[in-house]
PDB file of N, CA and C in Angstrom:
ATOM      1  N   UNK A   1      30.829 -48.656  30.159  1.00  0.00           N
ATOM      2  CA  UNK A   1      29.513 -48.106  30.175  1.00  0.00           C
ATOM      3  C   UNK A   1      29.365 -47.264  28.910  1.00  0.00           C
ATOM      4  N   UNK A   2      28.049 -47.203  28.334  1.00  0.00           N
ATOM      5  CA  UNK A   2      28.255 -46.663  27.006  1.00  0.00           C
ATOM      6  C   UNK A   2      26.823 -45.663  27.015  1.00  0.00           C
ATOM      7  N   UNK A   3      26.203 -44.818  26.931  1.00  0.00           N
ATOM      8  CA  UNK A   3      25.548 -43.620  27.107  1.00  0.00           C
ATOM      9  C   UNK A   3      25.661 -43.000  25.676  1.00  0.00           C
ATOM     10  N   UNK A   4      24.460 -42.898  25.448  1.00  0.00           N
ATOM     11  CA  UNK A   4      23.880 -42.380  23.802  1.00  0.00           C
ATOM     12  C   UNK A   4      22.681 -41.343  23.901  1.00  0.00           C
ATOM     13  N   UNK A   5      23.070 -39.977  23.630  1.00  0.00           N
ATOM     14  CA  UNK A   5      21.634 -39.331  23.535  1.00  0.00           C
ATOM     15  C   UNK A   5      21.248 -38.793  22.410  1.00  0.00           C
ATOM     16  N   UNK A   6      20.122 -38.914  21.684  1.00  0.00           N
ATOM     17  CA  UNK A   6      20.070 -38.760  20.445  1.00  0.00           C
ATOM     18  C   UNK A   6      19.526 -37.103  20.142  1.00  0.00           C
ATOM     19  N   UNK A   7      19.495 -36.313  19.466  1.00  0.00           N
ATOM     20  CA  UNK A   7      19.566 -34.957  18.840  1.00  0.00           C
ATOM     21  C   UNK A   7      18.590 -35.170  17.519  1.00  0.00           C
ATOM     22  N   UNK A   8      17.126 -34.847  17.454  1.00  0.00           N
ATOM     23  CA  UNK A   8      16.807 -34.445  16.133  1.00  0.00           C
ATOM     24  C   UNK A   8      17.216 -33.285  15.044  1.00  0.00           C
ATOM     25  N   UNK A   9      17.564 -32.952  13.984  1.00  0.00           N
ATOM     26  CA  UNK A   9      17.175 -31.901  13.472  1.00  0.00           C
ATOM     27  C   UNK A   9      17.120 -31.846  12.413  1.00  0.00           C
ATOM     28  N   UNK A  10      15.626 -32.159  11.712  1.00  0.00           N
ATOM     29  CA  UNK A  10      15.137 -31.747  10.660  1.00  0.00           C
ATOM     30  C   UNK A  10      15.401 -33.572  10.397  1.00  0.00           C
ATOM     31  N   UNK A  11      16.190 -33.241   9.100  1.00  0.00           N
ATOM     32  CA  UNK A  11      16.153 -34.610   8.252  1.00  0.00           C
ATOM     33  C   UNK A  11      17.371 -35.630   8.507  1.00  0.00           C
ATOM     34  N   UNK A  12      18.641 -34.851   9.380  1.00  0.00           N
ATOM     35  CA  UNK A  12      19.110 -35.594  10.378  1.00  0.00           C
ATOM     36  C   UNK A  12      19.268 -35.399  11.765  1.00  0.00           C
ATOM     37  N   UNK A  13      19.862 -36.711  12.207  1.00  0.00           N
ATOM     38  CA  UNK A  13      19.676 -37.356  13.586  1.00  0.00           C
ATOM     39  C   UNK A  13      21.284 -37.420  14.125  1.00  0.00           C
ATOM     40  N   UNK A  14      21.348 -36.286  15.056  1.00  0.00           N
ATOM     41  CA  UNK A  14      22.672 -36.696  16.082  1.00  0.00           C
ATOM     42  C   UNK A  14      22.656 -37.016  17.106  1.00  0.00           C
ATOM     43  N   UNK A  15      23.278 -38.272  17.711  1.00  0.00           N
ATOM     44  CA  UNK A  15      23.251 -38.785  18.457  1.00  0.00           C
ATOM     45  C   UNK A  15      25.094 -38.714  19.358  1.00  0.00           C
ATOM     46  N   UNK A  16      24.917 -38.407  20.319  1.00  0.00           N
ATOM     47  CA  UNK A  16      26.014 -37.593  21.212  1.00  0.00           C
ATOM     48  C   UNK A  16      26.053 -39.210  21.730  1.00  0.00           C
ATOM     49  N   UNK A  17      27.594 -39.869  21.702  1.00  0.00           N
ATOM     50  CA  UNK A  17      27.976 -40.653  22.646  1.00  0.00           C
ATOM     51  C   UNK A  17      28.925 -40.338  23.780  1.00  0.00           C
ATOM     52  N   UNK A  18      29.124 -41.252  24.829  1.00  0.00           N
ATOM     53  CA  UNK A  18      30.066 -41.480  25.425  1.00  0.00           C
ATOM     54  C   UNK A  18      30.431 -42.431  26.224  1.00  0.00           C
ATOM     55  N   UNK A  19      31.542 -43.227  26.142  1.00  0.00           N
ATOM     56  CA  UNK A  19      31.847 -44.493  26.592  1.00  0.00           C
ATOM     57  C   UNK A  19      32.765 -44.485  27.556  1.00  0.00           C
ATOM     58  N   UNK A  20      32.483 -45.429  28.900  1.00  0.00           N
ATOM     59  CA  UNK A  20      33.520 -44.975  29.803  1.00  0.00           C
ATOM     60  C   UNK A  20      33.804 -47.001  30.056  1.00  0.00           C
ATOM     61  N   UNK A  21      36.040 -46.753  30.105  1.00  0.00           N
ATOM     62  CA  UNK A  21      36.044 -47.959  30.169  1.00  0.00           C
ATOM     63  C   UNK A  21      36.798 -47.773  31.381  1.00  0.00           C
ATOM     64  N   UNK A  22      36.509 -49.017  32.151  1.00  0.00           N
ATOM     65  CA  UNK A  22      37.480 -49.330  33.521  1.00  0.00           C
ATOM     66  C   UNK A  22      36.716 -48.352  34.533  1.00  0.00           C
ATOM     67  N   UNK A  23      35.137 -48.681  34.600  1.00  0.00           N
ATOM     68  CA  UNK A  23      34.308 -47.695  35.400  1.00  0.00           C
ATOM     69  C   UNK A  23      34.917 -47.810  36.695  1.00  0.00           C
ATOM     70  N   UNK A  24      35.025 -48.953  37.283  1.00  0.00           N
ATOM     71  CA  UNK A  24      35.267 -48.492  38.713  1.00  0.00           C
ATOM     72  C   UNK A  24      36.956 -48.500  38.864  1.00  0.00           C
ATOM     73  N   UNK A  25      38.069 -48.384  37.860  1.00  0.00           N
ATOM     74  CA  UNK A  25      39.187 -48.095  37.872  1.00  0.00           C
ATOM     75  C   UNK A  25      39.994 -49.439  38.765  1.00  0.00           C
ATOM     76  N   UNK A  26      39.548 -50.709  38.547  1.00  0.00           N
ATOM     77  CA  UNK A  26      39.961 -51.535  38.898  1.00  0.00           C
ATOM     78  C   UNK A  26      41.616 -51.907  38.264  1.00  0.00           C
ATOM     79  N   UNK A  27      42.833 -51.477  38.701  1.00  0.00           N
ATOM     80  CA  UNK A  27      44.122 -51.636  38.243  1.00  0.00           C
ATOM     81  C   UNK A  27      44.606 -52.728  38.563  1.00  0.00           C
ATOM     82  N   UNK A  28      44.149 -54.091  38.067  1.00  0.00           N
ATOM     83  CA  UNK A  28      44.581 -55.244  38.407  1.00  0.00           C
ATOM     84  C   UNK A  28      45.836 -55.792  37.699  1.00  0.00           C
ATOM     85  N   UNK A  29      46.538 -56.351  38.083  1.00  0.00           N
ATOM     86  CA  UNK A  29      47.879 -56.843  37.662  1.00  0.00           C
ATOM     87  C   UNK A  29      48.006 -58.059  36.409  1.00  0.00           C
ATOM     88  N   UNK A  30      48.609 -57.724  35.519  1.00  0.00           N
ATOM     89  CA  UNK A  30      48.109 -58.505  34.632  1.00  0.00           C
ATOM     90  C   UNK A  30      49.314 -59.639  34.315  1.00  0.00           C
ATOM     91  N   UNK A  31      50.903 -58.687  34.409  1.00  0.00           N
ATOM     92  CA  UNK A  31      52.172 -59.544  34.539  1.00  0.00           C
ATOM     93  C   UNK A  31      52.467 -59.492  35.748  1.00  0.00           C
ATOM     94  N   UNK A  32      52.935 -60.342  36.588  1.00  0.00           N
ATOM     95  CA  UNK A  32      54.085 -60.672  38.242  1.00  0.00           C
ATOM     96  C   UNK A  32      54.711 -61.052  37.670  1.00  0.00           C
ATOM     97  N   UNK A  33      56.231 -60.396  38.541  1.00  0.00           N
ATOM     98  CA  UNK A  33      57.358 -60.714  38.484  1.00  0.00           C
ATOM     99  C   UNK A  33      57.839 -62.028  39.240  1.00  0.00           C
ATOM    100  N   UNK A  34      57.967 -62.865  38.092  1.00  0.00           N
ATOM    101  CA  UNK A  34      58.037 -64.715  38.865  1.00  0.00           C
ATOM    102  C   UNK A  34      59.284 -64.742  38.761  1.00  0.00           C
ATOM    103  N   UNK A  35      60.731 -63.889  39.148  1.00  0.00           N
ATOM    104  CA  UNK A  35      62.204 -64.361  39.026  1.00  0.00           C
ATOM    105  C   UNK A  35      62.176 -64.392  40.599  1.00  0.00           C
ATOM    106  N   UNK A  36      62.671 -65.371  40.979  1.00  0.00           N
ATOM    107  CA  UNK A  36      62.991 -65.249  42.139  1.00  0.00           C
ATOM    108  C   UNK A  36      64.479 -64.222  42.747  1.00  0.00           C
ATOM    109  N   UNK A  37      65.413 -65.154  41.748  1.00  0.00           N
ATOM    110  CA  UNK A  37      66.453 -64.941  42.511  1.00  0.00           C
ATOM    111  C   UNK A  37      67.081 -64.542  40.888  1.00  0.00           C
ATOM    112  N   UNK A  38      68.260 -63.678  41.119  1.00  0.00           N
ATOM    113  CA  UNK A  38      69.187 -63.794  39.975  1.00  0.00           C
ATOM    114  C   UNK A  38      70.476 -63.913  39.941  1.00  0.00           C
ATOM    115  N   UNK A  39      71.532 -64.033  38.953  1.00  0.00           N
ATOM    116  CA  UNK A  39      72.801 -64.937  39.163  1.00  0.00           C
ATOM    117  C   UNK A  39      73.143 -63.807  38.662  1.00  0.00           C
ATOM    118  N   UNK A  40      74.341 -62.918  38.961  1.00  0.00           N
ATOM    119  CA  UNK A  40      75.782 -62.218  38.953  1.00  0.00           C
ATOM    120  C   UNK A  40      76.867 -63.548  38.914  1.00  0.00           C
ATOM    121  N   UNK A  41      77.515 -63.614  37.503  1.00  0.00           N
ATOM    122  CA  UNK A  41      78.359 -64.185  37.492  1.00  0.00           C
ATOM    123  C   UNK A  41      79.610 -63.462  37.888  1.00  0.00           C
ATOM    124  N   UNK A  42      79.864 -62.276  39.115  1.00  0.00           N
ATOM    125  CA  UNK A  42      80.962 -62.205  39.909  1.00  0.00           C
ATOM    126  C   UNK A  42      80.945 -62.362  40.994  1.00  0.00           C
ATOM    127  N   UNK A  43      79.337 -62.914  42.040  1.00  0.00           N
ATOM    128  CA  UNK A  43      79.131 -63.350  43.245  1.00  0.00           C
ATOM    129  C   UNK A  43      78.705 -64.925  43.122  1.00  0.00           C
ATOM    130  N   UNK A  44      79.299 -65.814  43.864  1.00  0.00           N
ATOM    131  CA  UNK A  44      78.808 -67.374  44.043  1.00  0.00           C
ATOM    132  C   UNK A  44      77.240 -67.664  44.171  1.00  0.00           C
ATOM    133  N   UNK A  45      77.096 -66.981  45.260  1.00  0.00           N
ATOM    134  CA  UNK A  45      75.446 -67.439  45.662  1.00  0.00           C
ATOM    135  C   UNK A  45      74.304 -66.436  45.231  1.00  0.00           C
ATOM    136  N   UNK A  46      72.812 -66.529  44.365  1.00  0.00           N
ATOM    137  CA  UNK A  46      72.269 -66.303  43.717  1.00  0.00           C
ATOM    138  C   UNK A  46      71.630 -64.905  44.761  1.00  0.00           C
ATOM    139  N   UNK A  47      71.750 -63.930  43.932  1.00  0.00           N
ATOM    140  CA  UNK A  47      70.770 -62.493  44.668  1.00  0.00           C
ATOM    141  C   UNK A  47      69.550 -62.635  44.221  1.00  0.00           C
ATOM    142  N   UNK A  48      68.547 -62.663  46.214  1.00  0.00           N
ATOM    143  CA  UNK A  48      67.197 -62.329  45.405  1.00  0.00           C
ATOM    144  C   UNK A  48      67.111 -61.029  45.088  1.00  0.00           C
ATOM    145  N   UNK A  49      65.664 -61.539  44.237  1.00  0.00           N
ATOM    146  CA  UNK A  49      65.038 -60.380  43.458  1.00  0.00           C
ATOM    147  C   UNK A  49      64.509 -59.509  44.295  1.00  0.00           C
ATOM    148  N   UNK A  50      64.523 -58.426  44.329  1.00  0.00           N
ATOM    149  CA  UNK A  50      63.469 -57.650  45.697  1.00  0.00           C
ATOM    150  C   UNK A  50      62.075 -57.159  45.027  1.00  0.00           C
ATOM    151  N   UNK A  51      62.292 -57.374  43.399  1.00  0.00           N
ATOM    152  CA  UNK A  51      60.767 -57.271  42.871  1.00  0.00           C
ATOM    153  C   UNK A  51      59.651 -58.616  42.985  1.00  0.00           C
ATOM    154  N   UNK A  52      60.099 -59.816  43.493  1.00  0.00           N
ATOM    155  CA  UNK A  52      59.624 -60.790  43.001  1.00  0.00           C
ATOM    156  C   UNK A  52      58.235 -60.768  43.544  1.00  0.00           C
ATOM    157  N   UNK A  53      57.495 -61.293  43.157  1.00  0.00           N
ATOM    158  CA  UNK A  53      55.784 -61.130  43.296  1.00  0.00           C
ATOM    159  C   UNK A  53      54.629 -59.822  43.125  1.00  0.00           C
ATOM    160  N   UNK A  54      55.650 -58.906  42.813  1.00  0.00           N
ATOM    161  CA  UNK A  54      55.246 -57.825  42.319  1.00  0.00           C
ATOM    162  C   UNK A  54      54.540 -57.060  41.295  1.00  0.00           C
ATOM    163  N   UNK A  55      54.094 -56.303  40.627  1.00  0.00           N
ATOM    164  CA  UNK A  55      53.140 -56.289  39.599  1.00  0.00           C
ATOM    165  C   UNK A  55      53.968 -55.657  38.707  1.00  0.00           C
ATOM    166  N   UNK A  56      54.003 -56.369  37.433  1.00  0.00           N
ATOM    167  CA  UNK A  56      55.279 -55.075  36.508  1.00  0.00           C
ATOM    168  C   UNK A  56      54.374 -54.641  35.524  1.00  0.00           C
ATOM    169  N   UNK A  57      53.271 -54.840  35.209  1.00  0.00           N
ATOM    170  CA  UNK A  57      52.126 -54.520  34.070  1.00  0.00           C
ATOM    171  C   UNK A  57      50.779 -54.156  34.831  1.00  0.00           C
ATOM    172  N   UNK A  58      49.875 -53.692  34.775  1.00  0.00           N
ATOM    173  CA  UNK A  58      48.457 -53.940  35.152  1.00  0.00           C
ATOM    174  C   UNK A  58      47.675 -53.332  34.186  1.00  0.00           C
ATOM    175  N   UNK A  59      46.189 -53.547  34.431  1.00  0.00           N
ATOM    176  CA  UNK A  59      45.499 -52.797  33.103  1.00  0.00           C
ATOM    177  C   UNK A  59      45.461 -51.383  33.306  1.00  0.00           C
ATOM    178  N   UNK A  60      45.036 -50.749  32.350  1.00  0.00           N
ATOM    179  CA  UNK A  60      44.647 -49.090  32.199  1.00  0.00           C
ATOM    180  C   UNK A  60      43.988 -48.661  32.977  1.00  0.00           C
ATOM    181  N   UNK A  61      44.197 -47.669  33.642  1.00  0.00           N
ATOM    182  CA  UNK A  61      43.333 -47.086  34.655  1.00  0.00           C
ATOM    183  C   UNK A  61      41.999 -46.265  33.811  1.00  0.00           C
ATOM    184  N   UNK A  62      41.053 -45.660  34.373  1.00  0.00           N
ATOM    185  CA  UNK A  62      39.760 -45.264  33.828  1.00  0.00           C
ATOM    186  C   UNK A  62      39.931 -44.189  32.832  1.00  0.00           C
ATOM    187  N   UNK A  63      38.778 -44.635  31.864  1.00  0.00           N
ATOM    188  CA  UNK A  63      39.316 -43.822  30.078  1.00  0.00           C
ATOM    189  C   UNK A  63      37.903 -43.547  29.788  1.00  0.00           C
ATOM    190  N   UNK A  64      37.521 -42.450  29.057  1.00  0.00           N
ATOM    191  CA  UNK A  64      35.820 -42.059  28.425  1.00  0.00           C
ATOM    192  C   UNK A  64      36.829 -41.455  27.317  1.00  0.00           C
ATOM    193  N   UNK A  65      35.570 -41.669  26.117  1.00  0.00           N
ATOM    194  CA  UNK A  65      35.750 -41.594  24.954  1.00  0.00           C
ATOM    195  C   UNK A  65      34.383 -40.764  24.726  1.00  0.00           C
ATOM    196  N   UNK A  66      34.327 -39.340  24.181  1.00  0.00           N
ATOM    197  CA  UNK A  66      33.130 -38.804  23.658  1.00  0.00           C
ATOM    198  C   UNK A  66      32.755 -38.569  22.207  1.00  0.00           C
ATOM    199  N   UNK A  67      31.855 -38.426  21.774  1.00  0.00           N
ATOM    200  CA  UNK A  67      32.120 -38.474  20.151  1.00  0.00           C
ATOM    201  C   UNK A  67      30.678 -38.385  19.686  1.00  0.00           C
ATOM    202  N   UNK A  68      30.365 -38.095  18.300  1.00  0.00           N
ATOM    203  CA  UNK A  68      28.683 -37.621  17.766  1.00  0.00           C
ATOM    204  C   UNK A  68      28.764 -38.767  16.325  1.00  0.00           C
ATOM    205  N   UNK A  69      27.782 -39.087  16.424  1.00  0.00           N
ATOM    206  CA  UNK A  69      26.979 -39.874  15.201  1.00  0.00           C
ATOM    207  C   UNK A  69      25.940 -39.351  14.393  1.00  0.00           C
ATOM    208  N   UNK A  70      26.197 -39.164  13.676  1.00  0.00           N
ATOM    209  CA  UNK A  70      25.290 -38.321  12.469  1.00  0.00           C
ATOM    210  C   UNK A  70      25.109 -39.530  11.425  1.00  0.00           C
ATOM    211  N   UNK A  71      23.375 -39.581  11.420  1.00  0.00           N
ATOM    212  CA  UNK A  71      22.408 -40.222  10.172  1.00  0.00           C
ATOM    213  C   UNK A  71      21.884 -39.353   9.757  1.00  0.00           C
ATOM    214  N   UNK A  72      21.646 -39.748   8.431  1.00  0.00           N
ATOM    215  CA  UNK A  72      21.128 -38.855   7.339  1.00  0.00           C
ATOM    216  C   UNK A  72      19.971 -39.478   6.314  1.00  0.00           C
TER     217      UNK A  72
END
């Protein structure tokens, strides 16, 4: 979402922003952990993973950025 209010004065113009990303803070998963199982070469039979299907990345949770623009 991006929100701009503009400021006269005189012969310049400030304009106050602010940008907000990930408005409704949607933390969706972007890498899963697809190992199932993994091999210890000092046990025979393969250990599962207890992370497997799990989220090891997701996006950024909610961020605003404020900041001024000056024309002249």
């Amino acid at each position: 979402m991006h929100i701009g209010y503009p400021i006269p004065a005189g012969r310049i113009q400030a304009n106050v922003l602010l940008d907000i990303f990930n408005l409704l803070n949607a933390q969706r998963p972007i890498l899963v952990d697809e190992r199932w199982a993994s091999r210890n070469p000092k046990t025979p039979p393969p250990l599962r993973n207890p992370n497997y299907g799990k989220a090891v990345i997701r996006n950024g949770a909610i961020a605003a950025r404020l900041g001024v623009r000056l024309s002249f």
